[in-house]
C-alpha atoms as a PDB file:
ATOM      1  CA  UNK A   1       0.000   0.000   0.000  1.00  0.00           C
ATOM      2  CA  UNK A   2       0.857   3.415  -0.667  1.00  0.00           C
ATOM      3  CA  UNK A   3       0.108   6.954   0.692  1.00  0.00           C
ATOM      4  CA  UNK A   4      -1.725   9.826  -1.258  1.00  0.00           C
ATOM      5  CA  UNK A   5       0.386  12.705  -0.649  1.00  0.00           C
ATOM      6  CA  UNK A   6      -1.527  15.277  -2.376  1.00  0.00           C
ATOM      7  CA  UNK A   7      -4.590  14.044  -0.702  1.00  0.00           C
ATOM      8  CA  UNK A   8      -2.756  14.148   2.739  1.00  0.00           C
ATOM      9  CA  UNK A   9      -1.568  17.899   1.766  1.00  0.00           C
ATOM     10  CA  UNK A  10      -5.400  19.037   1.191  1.00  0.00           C
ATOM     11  CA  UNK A  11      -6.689  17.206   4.120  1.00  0.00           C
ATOM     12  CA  UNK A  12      -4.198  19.477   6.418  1.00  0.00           C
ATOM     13  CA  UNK A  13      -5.263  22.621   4.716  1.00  0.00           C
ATOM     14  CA  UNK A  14      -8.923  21.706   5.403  1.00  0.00           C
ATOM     15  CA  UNK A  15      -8.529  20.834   9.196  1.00  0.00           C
ATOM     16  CA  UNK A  16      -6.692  24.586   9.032  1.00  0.00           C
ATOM     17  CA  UNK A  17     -10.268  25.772   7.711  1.00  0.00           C
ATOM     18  CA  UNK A  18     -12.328  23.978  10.130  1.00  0.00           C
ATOM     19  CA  UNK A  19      -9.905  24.859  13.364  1.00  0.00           C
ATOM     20  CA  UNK A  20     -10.449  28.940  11.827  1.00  0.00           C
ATOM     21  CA  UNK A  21     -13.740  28.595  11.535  1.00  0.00           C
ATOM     22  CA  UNK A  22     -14.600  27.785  14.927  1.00  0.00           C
ATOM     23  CA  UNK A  23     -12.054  30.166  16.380  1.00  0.00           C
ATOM     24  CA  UNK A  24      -9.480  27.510  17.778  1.00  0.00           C
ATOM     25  CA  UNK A  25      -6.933  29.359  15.822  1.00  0.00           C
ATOM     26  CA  UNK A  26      -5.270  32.955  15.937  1.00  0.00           C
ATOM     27  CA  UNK A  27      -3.360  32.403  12.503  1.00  0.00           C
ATOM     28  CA  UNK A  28      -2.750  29.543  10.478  1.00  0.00           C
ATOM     29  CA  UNK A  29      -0.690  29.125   7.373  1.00  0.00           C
ATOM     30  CA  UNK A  30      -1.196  26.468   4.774  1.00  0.00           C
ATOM     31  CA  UNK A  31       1.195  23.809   4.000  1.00  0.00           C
ATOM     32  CA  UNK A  32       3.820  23.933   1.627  1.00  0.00           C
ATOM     33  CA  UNK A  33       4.104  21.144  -1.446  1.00  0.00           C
ATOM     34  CA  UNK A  34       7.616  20.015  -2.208  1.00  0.00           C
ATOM     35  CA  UNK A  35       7.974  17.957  -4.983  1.00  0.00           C
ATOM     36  CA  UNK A  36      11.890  16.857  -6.538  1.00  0.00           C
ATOM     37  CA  UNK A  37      13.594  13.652  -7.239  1.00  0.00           C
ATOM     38  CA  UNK A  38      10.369  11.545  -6.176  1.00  0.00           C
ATOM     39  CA  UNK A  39      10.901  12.834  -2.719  1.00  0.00           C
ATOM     40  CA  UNK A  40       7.567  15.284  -1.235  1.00  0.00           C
ATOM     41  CA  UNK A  41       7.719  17.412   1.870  1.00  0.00           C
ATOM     42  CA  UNK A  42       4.576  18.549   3.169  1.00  0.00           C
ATOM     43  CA  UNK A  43       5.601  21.462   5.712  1.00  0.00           C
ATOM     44  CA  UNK A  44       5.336  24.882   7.349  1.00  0.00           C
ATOM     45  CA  UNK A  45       6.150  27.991   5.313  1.00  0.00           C
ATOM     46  CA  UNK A  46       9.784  29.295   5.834  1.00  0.00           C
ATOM     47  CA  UNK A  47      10.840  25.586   7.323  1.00  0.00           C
ATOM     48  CA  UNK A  48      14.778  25.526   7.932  1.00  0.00           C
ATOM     49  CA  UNK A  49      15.786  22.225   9.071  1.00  0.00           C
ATOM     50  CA  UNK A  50      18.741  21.764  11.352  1.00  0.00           C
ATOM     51  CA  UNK A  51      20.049  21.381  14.916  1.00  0.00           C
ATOM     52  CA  UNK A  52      18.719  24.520  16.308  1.00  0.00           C
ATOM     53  CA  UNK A  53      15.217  22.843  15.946  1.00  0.00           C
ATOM     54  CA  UNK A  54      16.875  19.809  18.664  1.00  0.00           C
ATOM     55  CA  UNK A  55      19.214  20.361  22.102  1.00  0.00           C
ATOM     56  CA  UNK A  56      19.779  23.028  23.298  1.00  0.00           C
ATOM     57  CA  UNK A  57      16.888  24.485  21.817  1.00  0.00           C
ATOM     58  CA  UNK A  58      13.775  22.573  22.527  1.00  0.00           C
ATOM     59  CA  UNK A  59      12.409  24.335  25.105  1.00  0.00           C
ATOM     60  CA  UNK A  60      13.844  27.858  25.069  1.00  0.00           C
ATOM     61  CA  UNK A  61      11.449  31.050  25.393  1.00  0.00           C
ATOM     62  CA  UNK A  62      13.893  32.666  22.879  1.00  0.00           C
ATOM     63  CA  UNK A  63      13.102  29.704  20.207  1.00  0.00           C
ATOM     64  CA  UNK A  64       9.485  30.239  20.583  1.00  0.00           C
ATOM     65  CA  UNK A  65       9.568  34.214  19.892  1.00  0.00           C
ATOM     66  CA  UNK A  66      11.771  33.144  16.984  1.00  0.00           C
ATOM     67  CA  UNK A  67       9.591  30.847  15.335  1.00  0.00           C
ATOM     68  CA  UNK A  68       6.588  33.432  15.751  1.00  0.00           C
ATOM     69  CA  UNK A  69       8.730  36.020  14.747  1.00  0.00           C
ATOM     70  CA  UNK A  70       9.425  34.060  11.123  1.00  0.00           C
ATOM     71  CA  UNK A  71       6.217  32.824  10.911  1.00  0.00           C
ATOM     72  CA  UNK A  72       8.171  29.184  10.576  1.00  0.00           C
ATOM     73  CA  UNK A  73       4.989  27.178  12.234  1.00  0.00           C
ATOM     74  CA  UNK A  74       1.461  25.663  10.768  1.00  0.00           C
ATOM     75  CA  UNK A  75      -1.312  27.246  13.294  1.00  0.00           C
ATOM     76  CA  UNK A  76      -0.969  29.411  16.662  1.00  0.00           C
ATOM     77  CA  UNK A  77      -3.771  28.442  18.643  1.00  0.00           C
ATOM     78  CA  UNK A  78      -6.224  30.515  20.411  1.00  0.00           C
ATOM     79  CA  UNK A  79      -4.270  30.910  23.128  1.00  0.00           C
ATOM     80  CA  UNK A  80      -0.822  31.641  21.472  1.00  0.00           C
ATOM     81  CA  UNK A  81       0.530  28.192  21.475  1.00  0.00           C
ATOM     82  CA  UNK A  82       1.521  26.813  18.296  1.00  0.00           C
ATOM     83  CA  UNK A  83       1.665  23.916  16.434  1.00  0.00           C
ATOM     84  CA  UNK A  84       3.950  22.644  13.360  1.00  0.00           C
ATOM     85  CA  UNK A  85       3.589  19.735  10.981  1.00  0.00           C
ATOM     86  CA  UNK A  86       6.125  18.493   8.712  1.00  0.00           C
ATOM     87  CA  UNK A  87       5.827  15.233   6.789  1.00  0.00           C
ATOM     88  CA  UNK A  88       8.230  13.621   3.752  1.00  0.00           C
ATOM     89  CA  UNK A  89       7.284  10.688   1.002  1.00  0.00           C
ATOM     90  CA  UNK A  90       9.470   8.834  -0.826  1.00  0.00           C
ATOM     91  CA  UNK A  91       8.061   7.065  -3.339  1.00  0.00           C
ATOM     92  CA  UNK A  92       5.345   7.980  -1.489  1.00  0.00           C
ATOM     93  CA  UNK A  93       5.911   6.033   1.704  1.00  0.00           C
ATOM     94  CA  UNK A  94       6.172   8.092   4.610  1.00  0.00           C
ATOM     95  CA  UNK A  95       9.842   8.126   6.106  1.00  0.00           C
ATOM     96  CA  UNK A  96       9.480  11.158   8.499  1.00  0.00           C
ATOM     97  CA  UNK A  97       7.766  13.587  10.582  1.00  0.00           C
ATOM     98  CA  UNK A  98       7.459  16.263  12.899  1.00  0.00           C
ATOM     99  CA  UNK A  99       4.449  17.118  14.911  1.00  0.00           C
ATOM    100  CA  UNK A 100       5.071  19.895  17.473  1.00  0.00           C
ATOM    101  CA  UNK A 101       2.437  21.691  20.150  1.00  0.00           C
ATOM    102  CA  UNK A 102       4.337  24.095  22.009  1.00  0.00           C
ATOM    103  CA  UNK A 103       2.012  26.144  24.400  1.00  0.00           C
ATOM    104  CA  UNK A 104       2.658  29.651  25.221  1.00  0.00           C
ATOM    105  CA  UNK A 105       4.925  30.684  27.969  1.00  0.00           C
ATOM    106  CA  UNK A 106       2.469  33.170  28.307  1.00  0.00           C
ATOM    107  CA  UNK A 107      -1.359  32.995  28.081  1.00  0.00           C
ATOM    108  CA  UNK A 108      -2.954  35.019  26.125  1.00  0.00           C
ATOM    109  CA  UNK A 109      -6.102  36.068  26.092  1.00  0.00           C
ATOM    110  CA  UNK A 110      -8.430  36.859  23.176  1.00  0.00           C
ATOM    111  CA  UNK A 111      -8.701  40.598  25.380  1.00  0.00           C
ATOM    112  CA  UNK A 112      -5.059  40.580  24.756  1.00  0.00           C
ATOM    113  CA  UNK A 113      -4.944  40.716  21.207  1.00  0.00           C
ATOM    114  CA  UNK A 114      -7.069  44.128  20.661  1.00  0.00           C
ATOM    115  CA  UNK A 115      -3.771  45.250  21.823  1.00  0.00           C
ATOM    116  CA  UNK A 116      -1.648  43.468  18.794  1.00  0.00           C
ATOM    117  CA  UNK A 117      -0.702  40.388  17.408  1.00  0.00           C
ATOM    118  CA  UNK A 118       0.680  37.558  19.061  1.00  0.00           C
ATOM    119  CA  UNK A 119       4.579  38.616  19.001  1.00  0.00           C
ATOM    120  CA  UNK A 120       3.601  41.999  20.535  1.00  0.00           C
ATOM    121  CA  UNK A 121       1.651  40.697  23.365  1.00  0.00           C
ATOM    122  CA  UNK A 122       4.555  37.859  23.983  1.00  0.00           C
ATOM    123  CA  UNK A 123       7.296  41.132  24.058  1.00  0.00           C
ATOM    124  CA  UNK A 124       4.865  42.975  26.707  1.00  0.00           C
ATOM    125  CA  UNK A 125       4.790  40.321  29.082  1.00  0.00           C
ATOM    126  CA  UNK A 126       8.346  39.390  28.943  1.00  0.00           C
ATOM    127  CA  UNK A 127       9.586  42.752  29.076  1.00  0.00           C
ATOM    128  CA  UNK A 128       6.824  43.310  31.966  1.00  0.00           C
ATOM    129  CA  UNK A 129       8.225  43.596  36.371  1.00  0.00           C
ATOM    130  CA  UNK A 130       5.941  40.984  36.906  1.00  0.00           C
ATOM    131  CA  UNK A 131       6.909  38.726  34.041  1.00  0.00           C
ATOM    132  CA  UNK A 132       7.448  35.700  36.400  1.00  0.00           C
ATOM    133  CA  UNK A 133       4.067  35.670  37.729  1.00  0.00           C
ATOM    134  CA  UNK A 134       2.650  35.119  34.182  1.00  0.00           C
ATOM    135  CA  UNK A 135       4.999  32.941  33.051  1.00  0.00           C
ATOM    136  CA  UNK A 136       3.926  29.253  32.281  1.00  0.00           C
ATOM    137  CA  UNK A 137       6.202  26.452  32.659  1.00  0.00           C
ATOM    138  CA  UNK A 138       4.774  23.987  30.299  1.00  0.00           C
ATOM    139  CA  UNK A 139       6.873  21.616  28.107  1.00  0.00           C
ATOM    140  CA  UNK A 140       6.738  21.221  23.773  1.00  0.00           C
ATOM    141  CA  UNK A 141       5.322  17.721  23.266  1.00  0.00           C
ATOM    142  CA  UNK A 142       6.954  16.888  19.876  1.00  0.00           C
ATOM    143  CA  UNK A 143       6.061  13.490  17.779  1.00  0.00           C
ATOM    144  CA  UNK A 144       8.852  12.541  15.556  1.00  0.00           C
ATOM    145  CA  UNK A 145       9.130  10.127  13.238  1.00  0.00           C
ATOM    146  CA  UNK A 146      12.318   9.332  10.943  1.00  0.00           C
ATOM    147  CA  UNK A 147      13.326   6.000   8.904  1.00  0.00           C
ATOM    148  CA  UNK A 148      16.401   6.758   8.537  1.00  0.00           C
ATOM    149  CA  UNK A 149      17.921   7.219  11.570  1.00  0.00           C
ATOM    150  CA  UNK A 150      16.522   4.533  13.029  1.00  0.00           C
ATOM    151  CA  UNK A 151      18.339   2.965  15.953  1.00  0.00           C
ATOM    152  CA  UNK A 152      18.139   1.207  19.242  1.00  0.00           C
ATOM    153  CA  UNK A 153      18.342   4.870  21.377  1.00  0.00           C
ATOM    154  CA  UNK A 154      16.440   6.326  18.720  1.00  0.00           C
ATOM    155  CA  UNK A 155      13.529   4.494  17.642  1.00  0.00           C
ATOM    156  CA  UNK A 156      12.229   5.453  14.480  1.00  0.00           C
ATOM    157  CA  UNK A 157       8.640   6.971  16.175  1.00  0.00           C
ATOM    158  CA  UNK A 158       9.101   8.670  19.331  1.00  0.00           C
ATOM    159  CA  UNK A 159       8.033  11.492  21.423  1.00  0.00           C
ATOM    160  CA  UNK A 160      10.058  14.497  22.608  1.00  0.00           C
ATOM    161  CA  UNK A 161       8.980  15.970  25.937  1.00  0.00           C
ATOM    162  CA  UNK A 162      10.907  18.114  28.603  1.00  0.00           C
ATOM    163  CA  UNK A 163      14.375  17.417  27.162  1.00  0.00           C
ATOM    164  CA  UNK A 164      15.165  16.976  23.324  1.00  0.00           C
ATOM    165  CA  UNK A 165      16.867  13.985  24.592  1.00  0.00           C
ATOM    166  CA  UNK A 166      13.939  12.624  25.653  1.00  0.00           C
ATOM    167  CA  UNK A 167      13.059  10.086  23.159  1.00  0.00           C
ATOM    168  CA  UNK A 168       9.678   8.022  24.350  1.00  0.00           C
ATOM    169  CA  UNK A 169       8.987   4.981  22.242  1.00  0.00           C
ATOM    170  CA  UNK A 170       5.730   5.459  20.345  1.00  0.00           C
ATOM    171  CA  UNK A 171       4.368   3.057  18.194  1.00  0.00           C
ATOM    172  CA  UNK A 172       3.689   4.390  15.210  1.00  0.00           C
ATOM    173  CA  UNK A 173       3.618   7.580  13.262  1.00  0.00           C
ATOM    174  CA  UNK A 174       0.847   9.921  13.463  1.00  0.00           C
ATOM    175  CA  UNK A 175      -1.525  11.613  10.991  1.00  0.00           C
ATOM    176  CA  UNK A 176      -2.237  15.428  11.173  1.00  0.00           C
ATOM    177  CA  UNK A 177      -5.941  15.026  12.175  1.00  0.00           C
ATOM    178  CA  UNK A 178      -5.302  12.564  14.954  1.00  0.00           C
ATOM    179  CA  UNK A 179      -2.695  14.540  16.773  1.00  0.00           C
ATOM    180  CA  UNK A 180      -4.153  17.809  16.436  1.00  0.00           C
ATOM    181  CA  UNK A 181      -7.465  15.855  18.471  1.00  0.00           C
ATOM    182  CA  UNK A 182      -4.977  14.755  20.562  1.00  0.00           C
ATOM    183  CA  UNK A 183      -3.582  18.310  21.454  1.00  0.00           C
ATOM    184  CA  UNK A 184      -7.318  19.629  22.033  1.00  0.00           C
ATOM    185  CA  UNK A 185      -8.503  16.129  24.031  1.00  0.00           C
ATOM    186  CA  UNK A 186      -5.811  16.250  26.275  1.00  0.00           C
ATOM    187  CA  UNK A 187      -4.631  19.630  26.479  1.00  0.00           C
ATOM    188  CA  UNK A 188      -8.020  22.046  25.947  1.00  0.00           C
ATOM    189  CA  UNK A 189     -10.426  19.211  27.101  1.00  0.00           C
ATOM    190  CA  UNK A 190     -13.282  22.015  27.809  1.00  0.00           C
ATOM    191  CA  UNK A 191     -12.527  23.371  24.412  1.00  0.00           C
ATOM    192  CA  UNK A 192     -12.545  19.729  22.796  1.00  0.00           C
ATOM    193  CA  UNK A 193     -15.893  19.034  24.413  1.00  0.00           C
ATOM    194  CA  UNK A 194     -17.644  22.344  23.181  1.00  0.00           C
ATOM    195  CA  UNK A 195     -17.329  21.266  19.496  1.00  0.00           C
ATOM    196  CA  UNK A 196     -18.857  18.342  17.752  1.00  0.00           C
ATOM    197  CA  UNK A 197     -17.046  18.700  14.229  1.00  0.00           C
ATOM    198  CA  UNK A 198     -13.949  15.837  15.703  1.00  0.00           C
ATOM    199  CA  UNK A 199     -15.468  12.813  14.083  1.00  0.00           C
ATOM    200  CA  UNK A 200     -15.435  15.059  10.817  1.00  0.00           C
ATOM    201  CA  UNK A 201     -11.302  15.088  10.678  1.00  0.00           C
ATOM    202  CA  UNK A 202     -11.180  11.371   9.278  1.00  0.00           C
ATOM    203  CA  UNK A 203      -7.932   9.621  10.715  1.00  0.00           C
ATOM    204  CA  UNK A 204      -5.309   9.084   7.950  1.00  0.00           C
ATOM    205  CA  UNK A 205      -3.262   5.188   8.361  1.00  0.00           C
ATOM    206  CA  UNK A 206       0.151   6.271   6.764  1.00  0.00           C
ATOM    207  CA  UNK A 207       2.322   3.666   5.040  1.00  0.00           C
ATOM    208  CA  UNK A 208       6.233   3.152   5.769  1.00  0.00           C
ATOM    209  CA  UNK A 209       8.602   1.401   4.659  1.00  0.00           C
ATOM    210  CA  UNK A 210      10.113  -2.146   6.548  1.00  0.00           C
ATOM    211  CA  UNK A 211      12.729   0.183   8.198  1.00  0.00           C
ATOM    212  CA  UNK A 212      10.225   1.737  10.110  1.00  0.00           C
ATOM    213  CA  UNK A 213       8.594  -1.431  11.892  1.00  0.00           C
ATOM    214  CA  UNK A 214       9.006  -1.436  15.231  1.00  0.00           C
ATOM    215  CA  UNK A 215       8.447  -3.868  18.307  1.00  0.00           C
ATOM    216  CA  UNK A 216       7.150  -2.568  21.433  1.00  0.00           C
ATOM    217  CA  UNK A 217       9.881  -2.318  24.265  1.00  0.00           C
ATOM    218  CA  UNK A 218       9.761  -4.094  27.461  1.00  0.00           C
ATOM    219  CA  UNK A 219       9.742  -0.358  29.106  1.00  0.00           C
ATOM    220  CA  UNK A 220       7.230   2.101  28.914  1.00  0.00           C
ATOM    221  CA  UNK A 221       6.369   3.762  25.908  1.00  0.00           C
ATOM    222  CA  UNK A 222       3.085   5.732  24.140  1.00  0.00           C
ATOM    223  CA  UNK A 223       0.690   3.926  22.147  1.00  0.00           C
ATOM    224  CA  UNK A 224      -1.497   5.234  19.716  1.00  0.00           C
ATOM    225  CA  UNK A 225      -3.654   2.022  18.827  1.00  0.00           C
ATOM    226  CA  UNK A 226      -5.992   2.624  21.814  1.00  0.00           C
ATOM    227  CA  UNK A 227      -6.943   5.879  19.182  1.00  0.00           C
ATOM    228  CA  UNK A 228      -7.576   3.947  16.404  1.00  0.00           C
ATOM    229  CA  UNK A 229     -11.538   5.399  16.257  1.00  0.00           C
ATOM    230  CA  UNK A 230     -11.174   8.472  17.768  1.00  0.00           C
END
């Protein structure tokens, strides 16, 4: 079996719609299509890939304002957390992704933004006497998937948390509508339960090749079969 990339690509952009609609989301910017040398990369606009997305970084106030800054992300939320998706095909078989919710270290409210956008509002706080009473120490919860790197301390799914060393076992990769239901079930479950469009964002199974079969480990680790209907 195979996966539809260009079908994947419009099913993103119409989850963007829906989340808009119903005022989940501040901002959201469509994926971008990559297409060369049979390889696709569905991704955020202005996506540079490197180290500074890993350690030290993960985690840093300073990385946040820079990715809002550059506009380098898929959604910001209603609250000013935001969320990026990256996904790549070969031969249209899945061999990564990136799935990242980082909440803001600052909530803001939808009062907030009569006073400017989201990068303003972040600045006014931080720069603010009482900056560490608003502050909110919540982690990025980051799904990664990746074929090719592939080893025993870094299994080919796996969730970031805490530390970009952190590397949780997961057992399988994750489609777009899933995890974004997983962001609002677990992390805005009010918000989740005042909408009834969730059975509407059809989970995607997304095919990989052998190098990404995994067993479970005899440790803990995240399982996203339990989900299968959600």
């Amino acid at each position: 079996m195979r996966n539809n990339p260009k079908r994947f690509f419009q099913s993103i952009q119409n989850t963007l719609d829906i989340l808009t609609e119903n005022g989940l989301t501040i901002f959201h910017n469509y994926p971008v299509y990559q297409e060369r040398s049979g390889e696709i990369n569905i991704t955020w606009p202005n996506h540079v890939p490197g180290r500074h997305n890993c350690e030290p970084s993960f985690g840093k106030i300073a990385q946040y304002r820079g990715i809002v800054e550059t506009g380098a992300y898929t959604c910001l939320l209603f609250d000013g957390a935001m969320v990026r998706a990256a996904y790549s095909f070969e031969d249209d078989l899945l061999v990564s992704h990136s799935l990242l919710w980082w909440p803001s270290p600052f909530l803001i409210e939808a009062s907030d933004l009569e006073l400017g956008g989201v990068l303003d509002i972040f600045d006014l706080y931080a720069d603010s006497n009482g900056w560490h009473e608003q502050i909110q120490m919540r982690s990025p919860v980051r799904f990664d998937f990746d074929v090719k790197n592939a080893a025993d301390e870094h299994p080919a799914s796996h969730l970031h948390m805490q530390s970009g060393k952190c590397r949780l076992f997961v057992d399988s990769p994750v489609c777009f509508n899933r995890f974004i239901k997983f962001v609002f079930r677990n992390f805005y479950p009010d918000t989740y339960n005042k909408h009834f469009f969730w059975g509407d964002l059809e989970n995607c199974r997304l095919y990989f090749s052998n190098a990404g079969d995994q067993s479970p480990p005899k440790y803990e680790y995240f399982a996203w079969g339990a989900l299968a209907n959600a």
